[in-house]
PDB file of N, CA and C in Angstrom:
ATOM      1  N   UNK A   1       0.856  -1.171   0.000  1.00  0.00           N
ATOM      2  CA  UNK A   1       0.000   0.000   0.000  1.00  0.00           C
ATOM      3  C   UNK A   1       0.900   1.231   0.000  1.00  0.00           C
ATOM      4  N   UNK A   2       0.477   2.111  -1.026  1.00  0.00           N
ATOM      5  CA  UNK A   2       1.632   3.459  -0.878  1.00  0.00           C
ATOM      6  C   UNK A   2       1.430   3.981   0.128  1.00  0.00           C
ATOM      7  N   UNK A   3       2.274   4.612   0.553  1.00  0.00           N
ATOM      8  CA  UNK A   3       2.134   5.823   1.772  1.00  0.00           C
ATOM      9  C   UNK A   3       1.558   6.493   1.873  1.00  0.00           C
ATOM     10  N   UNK A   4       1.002   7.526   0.763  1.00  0.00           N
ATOM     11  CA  UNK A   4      -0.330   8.748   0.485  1.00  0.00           C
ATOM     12  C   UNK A   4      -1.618   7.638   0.920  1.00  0.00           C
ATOM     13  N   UNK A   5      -1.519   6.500   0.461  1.00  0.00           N
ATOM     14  CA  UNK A   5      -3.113   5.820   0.774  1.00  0.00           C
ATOM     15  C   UNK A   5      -2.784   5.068   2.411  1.00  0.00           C
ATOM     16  N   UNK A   6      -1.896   4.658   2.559  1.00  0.00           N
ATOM     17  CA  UNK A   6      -1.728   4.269   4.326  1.00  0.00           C
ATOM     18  C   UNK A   6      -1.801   5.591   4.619  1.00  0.00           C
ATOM     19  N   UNK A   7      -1.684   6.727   4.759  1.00  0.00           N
ATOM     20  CA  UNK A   7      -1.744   7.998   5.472  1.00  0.00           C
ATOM     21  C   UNK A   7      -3.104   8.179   5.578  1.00  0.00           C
ATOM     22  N   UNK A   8      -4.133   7.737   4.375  1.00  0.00           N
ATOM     23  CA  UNK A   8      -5.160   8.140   4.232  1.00  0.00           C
ATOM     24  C   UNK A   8      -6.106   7.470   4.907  1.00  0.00           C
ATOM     25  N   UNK A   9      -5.869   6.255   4.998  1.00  0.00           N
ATOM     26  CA  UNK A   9      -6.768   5.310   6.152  1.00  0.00           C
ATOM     27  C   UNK A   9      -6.625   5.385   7.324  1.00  0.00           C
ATOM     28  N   UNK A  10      -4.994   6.181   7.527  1.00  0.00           N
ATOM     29  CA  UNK A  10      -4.940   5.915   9.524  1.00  0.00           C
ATOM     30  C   UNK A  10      -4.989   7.086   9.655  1.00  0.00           C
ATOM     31  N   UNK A  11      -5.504   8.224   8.608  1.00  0.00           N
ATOM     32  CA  UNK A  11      -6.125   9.740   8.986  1.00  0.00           C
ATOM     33  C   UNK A  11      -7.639   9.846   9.272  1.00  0.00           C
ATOM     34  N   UNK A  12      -8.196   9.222   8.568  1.00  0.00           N
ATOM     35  CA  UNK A  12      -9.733   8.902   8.413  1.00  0.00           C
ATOM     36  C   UNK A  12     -10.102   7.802   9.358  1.00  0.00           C
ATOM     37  N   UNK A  13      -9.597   6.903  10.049  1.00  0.00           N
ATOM     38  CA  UNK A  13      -9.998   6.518  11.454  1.00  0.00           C
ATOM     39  C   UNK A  13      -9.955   6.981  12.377  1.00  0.00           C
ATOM     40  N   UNK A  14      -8.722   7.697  12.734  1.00  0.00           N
ATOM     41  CA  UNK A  14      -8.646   9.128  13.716  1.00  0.00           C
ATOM     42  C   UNK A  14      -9.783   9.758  13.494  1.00  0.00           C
ATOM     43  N   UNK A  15      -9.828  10.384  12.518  1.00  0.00           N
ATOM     44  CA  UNK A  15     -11.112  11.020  12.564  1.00  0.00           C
ATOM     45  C   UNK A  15     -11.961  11.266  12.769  1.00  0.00           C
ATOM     46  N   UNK A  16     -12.512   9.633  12.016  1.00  0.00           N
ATOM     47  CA  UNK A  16     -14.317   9.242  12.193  1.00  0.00           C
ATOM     48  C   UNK A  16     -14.173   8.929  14.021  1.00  0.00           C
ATOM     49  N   UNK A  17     -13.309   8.771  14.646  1.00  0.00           N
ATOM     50  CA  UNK A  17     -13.367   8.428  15.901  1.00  0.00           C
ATOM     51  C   UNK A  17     -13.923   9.751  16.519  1.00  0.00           C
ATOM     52  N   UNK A  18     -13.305  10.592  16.176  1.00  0.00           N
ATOM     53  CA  UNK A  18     -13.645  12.134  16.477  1.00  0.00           C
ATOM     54  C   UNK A  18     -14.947  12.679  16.614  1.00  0.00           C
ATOM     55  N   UNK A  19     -15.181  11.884  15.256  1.00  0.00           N
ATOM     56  CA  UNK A  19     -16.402  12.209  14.275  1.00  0.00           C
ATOM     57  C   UNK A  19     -17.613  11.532  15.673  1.00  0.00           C
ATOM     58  N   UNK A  20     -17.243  10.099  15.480  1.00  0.00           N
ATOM     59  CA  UNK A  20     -17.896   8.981  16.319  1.00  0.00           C
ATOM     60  C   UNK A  20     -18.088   9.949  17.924  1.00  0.00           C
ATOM     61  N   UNK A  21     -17.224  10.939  18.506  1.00  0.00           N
ATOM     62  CA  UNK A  21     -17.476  11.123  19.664  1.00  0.00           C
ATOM     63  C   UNK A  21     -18.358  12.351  19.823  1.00  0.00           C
ATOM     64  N   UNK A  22     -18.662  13.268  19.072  1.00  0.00           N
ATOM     65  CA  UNK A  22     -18.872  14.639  18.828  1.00  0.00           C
ATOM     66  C   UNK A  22     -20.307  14.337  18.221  1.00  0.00           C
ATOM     67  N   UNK A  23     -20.623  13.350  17.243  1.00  0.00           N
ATOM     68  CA  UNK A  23     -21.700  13.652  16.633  1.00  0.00           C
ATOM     69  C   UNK A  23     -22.281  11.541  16.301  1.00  0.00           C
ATOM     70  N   UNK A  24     -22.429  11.217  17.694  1.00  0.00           N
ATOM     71  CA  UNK A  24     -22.722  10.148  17.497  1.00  0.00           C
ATOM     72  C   UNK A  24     -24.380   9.780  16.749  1.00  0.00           C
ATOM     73  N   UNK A  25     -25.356  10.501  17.151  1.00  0.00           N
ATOM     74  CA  UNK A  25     -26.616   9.863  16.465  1.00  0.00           C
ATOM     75  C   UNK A  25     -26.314   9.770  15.046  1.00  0.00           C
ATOM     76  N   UNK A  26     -25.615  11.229  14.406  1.00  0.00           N
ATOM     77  CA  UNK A  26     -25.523  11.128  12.738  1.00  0.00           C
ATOM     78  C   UNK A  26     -24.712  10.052  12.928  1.00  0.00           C
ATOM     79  N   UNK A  27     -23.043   9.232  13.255  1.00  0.00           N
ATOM     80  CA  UNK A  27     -22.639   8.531  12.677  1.00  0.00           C
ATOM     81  C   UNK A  27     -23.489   6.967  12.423  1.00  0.00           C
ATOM     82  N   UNK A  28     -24.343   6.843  13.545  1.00  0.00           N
ATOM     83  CA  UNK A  28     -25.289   5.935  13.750  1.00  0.00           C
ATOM     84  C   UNK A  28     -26.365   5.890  12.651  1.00  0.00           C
ATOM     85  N   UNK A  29     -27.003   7.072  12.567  1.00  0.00           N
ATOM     86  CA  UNK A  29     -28.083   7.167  11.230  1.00  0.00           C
ATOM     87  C   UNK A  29     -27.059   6.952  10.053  1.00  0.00           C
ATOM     88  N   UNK A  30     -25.902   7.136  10.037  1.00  0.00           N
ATOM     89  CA  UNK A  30     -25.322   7.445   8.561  1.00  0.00           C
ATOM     90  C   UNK A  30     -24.774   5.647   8.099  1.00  0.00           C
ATOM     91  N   UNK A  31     -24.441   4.866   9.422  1.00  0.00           N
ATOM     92  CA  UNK A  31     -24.276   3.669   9.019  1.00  0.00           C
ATOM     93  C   UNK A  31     -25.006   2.428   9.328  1.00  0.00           C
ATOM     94  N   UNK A  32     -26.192   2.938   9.584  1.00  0.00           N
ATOM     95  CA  UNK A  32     -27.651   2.228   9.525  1.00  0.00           C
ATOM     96  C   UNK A  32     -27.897   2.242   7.798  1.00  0.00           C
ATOM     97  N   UNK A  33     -27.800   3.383   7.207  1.00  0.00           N
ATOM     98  CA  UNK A  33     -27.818   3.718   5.491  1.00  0.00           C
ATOM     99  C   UNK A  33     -27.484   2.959   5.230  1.00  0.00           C
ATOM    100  N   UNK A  34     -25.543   3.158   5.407  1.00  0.00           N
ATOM    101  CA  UNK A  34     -25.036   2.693   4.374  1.00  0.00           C
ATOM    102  C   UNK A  34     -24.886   0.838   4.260  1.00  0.00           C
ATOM    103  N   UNK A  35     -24.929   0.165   5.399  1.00  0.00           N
ATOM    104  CA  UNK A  35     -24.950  -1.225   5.627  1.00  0.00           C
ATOM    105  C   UNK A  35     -26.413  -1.564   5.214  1.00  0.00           C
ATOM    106  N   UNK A  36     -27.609  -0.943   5.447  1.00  0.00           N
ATOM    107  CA  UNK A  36     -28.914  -1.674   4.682  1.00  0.00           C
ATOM    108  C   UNK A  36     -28.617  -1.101   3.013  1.00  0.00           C
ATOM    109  N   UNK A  37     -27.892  -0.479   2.460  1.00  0.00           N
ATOM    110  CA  UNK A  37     -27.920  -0.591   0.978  1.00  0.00           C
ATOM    111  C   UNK A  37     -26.938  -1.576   0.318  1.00  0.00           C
ATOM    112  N   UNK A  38     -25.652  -0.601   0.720  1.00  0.00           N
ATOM    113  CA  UNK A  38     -24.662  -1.825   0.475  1.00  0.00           C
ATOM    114  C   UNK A  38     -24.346  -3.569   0.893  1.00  0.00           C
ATOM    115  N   UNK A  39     -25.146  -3.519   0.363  1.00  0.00           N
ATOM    116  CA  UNK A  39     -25.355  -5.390   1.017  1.00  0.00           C
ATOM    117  C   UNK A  39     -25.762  -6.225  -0.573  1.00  0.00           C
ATOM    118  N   UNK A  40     -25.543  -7.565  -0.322  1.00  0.00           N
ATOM    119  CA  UNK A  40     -26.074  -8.350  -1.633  1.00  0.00           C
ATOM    120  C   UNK A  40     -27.611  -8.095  -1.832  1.00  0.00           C
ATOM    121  N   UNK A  41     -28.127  -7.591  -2.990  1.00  0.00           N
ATOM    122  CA  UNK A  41     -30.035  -7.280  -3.055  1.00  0.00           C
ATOM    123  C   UNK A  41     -30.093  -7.553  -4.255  1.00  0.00           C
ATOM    124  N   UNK A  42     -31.094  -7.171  -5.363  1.00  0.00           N
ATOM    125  CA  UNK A  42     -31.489  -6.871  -6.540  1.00  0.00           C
ATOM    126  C   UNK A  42     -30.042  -6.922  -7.404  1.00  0.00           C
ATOM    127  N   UNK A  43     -28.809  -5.798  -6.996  1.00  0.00           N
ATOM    128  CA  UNK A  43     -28.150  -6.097  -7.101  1.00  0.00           C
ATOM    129  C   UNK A  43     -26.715  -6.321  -6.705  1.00  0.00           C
ATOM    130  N   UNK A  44     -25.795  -7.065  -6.839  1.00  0.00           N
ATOM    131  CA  UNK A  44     -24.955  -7.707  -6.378  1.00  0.00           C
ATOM    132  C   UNK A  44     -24.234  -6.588  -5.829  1.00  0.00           C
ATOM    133  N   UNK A  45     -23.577  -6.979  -4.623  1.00  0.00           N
ATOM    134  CA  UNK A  45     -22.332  -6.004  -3.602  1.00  0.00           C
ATOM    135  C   UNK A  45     -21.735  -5.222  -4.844  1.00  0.00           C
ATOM    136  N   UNK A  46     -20.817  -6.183  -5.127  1.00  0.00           N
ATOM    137  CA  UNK A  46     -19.822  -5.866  -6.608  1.00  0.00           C
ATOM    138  C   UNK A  46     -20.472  -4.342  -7.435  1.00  0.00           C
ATOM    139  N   UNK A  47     -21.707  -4.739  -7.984  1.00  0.00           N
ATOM    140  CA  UNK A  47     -22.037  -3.635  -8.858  1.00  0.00           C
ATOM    141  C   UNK A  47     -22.376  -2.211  -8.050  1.00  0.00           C
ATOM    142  N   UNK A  48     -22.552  -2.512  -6.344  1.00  0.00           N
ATOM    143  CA  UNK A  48     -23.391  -1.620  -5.987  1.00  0.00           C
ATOM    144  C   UNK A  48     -21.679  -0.490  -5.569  1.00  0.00           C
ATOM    145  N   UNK A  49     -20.902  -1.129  -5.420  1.00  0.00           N
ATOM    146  CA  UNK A  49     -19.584  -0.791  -5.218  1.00  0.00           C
ATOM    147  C   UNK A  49     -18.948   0.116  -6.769  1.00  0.00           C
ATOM    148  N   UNK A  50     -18.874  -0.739  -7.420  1.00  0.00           N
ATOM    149  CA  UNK A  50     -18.905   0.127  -8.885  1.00  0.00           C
ATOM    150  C   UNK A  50     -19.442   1.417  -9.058  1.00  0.00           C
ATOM    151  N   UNK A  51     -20.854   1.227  -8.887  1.00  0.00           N
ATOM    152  CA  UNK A  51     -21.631   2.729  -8.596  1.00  0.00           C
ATOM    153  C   UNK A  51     -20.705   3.108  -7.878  1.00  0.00           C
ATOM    154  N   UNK A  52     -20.625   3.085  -6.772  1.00  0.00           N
ATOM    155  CA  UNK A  52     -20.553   3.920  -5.689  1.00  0.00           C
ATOM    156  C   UNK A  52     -19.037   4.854  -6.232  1.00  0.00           C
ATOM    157  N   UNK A  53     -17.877   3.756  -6.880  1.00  0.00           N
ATOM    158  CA  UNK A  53     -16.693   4.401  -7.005  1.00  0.00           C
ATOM    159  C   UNK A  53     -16.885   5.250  -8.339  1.00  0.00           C
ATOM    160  N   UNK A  54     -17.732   4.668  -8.999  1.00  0.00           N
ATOM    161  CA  UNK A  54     -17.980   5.907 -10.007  1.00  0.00           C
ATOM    162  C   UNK A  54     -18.744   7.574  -9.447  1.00  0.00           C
ATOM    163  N   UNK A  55     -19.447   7.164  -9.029  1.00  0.00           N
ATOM    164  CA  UNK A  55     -20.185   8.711  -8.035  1.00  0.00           C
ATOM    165  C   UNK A  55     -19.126   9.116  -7.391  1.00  0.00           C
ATOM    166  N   UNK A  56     -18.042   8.279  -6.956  1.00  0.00           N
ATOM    167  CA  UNK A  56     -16.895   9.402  -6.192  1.00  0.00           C
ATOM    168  C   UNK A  56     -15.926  10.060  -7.219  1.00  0.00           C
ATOM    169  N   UNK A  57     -15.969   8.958  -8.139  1.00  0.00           N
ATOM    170  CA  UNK A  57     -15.072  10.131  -9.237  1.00  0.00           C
ATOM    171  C   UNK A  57     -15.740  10.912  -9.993  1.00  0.00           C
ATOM    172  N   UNK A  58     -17.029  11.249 -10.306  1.00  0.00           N
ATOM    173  CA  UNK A  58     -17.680  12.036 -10.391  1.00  0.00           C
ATOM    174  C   UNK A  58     -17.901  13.311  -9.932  1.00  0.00           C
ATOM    175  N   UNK A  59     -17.745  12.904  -8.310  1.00  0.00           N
ATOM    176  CA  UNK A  59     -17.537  14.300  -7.739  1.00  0.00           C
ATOM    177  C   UNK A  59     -16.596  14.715  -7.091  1.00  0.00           C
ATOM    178  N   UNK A  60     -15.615  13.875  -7.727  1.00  0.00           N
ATOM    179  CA  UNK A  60     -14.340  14.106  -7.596  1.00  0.00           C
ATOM    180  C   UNK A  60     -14.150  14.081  -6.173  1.00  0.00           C
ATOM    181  N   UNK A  61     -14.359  12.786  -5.779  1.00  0.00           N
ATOM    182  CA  UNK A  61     -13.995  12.542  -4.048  1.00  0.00           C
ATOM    183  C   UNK A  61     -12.905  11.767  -3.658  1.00  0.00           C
ATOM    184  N   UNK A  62     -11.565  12.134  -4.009  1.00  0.00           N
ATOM    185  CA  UNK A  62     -10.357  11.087  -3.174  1.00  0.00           C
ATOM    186  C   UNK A  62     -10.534  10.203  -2.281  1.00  0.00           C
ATOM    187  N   UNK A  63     -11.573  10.803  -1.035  1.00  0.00           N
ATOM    188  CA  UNK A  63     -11.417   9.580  -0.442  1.00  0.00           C
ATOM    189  C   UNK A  63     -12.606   8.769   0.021  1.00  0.00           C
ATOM    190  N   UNK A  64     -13.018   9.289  -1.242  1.00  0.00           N
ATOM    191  CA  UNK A  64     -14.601   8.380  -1.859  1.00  0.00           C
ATOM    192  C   UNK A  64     -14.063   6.888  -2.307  1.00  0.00           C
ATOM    193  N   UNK A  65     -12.968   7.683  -2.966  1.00  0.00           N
ATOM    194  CA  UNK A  65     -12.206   6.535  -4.721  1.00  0.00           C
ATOM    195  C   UNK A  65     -11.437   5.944  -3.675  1.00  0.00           C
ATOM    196  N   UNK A  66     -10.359   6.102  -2.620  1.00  0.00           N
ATOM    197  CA  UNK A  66      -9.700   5.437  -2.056  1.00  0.00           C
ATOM    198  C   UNK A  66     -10.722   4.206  -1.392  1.00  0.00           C
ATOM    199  N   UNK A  67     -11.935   4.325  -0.535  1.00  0.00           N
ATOM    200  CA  UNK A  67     -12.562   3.683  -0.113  1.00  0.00           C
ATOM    201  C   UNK A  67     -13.416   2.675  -1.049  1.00  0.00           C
ATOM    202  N   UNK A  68     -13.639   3.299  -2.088  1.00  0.00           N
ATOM    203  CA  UNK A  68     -14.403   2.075  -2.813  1.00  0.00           C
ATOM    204  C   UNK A  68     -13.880   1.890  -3.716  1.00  0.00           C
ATOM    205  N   UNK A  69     -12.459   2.080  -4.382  1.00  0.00           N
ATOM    206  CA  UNK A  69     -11.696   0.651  -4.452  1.00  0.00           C
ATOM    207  C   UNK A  69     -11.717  -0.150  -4.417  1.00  0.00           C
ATOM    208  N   UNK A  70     -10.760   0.016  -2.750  1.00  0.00           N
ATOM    209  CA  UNK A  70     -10.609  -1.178  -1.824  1.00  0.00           C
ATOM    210  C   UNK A  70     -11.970  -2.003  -1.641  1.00  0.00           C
ATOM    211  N   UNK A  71     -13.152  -1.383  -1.944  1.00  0.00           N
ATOM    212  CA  UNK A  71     -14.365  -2.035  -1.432  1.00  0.00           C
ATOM    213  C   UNK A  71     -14.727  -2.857  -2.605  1.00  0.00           C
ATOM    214  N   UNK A  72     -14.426  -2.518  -3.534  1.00  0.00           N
ATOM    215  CA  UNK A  72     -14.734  -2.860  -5.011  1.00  0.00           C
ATOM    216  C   UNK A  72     -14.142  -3.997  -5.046  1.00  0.00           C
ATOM    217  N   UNK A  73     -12.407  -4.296  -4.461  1.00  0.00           N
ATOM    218  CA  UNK A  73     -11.601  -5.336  -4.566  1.00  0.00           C
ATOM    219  C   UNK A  73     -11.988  -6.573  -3.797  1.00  0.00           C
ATOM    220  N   UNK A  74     -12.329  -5.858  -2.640  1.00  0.00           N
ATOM    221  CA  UNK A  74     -13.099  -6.797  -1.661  1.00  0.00           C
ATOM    222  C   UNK A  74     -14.066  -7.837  -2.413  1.00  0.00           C
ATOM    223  N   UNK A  75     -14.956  -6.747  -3.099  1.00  0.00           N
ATOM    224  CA  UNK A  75     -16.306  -7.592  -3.861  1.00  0.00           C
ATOM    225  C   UNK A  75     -15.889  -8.193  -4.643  1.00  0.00           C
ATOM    226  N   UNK A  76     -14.687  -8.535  -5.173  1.00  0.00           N
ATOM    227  CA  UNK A  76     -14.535  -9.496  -6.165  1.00  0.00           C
ATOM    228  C   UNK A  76     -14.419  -8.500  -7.468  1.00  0.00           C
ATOM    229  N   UNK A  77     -14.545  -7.067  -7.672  1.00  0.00           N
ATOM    230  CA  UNK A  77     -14.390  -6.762  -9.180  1.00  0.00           C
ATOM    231  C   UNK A  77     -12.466  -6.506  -9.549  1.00  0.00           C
ATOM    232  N   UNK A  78     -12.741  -6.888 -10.579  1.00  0.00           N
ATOM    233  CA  UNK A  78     -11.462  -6.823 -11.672  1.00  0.00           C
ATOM    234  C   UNK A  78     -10.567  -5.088 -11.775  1.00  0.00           C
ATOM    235  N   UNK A  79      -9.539  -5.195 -11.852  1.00  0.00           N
ATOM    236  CA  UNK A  79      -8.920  -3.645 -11.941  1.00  0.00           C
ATOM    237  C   UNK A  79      -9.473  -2.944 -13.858  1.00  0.00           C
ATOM    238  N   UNK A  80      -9.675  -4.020 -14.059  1.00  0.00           N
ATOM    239  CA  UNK A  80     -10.498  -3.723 -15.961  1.00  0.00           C
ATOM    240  C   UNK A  80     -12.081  -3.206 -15.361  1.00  0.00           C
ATOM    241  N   UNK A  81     -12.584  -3.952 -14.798  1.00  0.00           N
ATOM    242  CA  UNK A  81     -13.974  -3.628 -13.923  1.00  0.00           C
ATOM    243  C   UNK A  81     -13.971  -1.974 -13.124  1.00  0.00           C
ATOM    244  N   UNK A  82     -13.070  -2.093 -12.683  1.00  0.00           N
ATOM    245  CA  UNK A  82     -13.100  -0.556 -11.961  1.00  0.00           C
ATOM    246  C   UNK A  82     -12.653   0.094 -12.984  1.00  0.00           C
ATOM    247  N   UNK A  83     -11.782   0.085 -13.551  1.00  0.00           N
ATOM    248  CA  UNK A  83     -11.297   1.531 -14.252  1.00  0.00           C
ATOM    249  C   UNK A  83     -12.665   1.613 -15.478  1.00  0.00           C
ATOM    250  N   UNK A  84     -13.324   0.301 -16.257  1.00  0.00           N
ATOM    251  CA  UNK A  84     -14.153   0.763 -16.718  1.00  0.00           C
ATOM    252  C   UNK A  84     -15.677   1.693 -15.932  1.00  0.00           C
ATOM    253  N   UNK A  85     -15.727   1.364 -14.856  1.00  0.00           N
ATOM    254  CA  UNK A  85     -16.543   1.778 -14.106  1.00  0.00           C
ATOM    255  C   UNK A  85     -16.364   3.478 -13.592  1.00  0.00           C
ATOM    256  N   UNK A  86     -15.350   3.419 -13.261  1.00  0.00           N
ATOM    257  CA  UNK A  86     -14.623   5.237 -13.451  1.00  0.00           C
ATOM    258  C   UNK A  86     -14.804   6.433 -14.916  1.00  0.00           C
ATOM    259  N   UNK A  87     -14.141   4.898 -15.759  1.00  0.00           N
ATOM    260  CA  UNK A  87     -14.338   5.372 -17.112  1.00  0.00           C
ATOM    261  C   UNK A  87     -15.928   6.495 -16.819  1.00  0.00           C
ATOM    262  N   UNK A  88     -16.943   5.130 -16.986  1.00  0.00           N
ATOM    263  CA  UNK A  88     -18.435   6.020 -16.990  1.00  0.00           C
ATOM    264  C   UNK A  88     -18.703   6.979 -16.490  1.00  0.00           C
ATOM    265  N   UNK A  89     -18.007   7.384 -15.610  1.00  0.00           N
ATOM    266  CA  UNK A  89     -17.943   8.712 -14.695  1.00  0.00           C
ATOM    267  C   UNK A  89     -17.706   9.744 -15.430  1.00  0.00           C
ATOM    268  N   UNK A  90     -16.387   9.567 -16.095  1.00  0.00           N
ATOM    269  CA  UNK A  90     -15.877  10.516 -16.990  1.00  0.00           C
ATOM    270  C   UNK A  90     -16.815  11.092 -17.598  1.00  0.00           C
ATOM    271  N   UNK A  91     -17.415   9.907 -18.689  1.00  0.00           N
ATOM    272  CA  UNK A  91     -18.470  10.034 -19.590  1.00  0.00           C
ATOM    273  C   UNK A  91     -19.255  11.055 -19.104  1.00  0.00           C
ATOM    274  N   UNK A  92     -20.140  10.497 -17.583  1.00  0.00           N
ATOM    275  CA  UNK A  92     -21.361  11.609 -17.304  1.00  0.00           C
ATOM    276  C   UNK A  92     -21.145  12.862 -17.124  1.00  0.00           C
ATOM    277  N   UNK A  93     -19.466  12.897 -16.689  1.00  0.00           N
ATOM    278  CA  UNK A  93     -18.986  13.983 -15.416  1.00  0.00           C
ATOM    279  C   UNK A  93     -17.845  14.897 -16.245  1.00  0.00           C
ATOM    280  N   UNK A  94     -17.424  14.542 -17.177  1.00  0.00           N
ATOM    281  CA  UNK A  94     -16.708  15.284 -18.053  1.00  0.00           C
ATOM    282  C   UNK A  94     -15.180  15.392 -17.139  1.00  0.00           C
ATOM    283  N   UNK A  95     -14.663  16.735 -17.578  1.00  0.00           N
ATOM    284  CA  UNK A  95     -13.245  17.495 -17.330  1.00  0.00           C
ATOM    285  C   UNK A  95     -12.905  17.150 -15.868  1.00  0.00           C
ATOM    286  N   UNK A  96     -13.715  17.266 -15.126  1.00  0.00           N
ATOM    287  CA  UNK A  96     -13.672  17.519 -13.719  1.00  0.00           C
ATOM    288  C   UNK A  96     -13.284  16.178 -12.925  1.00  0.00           C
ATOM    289  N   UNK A  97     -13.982  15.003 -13.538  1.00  0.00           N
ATOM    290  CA  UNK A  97     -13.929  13.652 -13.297  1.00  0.00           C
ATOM    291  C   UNK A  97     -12.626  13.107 -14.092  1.00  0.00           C
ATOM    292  N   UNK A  98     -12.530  13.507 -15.323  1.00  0.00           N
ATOM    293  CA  UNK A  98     -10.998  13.034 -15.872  1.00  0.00           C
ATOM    294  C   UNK A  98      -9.849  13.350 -15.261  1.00  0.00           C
ATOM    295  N   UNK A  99      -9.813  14.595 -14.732  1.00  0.00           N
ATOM    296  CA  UNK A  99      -9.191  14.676 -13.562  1.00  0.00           C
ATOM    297  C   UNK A  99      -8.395  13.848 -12.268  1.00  0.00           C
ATOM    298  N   UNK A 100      -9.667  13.144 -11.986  1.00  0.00           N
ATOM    299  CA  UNK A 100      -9.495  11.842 -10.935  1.00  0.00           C
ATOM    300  C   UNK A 100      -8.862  10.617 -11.029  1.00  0.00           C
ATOM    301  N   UNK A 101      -8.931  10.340 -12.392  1.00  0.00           N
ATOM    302  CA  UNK A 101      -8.638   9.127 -12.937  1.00  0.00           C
ATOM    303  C   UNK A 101      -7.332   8.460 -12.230  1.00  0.00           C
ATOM    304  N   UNK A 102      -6.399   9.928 -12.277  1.00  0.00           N
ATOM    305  CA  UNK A 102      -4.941   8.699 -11.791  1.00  0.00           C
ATOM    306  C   UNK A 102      -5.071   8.707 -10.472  1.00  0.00           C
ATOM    307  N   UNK A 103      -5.978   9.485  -9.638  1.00  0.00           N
ATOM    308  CA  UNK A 103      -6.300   8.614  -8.074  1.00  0.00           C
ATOM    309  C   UNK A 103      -6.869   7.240  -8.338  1.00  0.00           C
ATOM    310  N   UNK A 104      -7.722   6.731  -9.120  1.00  0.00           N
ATOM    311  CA  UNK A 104      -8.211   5.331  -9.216  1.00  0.00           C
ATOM    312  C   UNK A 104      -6.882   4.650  -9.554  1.00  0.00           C
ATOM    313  N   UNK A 105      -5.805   5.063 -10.468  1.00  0.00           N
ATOM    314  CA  UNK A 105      -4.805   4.241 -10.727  1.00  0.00           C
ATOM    315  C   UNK A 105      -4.397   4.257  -9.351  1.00  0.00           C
ATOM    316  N   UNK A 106      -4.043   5.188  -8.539  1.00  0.00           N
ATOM    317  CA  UNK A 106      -2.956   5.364  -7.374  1.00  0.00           C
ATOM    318  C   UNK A 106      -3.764   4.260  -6.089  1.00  0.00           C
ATOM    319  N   UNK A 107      -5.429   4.126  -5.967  1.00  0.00           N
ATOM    320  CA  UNK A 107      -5.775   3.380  -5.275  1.00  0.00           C
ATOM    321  C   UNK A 107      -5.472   2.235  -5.482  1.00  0.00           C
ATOM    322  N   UNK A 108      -5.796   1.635  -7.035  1.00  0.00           N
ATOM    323  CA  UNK A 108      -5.727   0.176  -7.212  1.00  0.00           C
ATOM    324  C   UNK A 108      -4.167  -0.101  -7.115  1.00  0.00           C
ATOM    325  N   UNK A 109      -2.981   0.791  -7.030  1.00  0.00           N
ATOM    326  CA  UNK A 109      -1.844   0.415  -6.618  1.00  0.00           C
ATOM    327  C   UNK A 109      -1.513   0.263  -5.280  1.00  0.00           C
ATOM    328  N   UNK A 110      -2.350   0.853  -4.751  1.00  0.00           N
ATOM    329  CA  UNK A 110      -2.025   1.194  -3.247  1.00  0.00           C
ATOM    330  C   UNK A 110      -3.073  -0.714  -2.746  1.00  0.00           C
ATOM    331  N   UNK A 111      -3.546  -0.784  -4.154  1.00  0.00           N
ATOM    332  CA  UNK A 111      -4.059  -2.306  -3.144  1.00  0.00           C
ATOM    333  C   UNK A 111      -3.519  -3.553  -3.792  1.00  0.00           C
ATOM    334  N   UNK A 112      -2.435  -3.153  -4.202  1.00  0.00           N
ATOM    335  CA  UNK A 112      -2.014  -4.672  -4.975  1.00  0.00           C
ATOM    336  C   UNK A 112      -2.029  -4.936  -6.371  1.00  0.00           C
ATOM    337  N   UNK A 113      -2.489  -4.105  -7.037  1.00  0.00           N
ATOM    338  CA  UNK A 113      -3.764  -4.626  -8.250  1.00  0.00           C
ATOM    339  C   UNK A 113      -2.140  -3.428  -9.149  1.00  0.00           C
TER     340      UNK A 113
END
């Protein structure tokens, strides 16, 4: 894992801990959400992960793309699978999202891939 993305996970647990102490009902409502969507349904983990890393490069969220990645890898999708899945982002999201792209490269390096 590169260093910019290990920095980025043991910054963002600090954090959400922060987060977790200061503003516990939202972190509670916020991962009541996200665990009843992201789950196997209609459709599969995998694709719902895809979305998800495409909407972060969309709005151009680093550590949207760092997180669902790794989440993406988890589910079983392919580094051809994600980058086409980013790709579509581009498509919807234009200049702003092409932009992002070599964070998706820098994640899927930072996980092996």
């Amino acid at each position: 894992m590169s260093e910019k993305v290990k920095a980025y996970y043991e910054k963002v647990k600090k954090d959400m801990g922060k987060v977790q102490t200061l503003a516990p009902d939202m972190m509670k409502g916020f991962g009541s959400l996200f665990t009843s969507v992201m789950k196997e349904g209609a459709l599969p983990l995998k694709y719902k992960e895809l979305i998800a890393l495409a909407m972060g490069v969309g709005s151009c969220c680093e550590p949207c793309i760092n997180l669902h990645v790794k989440k993406c890898l988890n589910a079983g999708a392919t580094k051809e699978e994600i980058m086409e899945a980013a790709s579509v982002a581009v498509v919807m999201q234009g200049g702003p999202a092409y932009t992002y792209m070599p964070a998706v490269v820098d994640a899927l390096e930072a996980n092996g891939q």
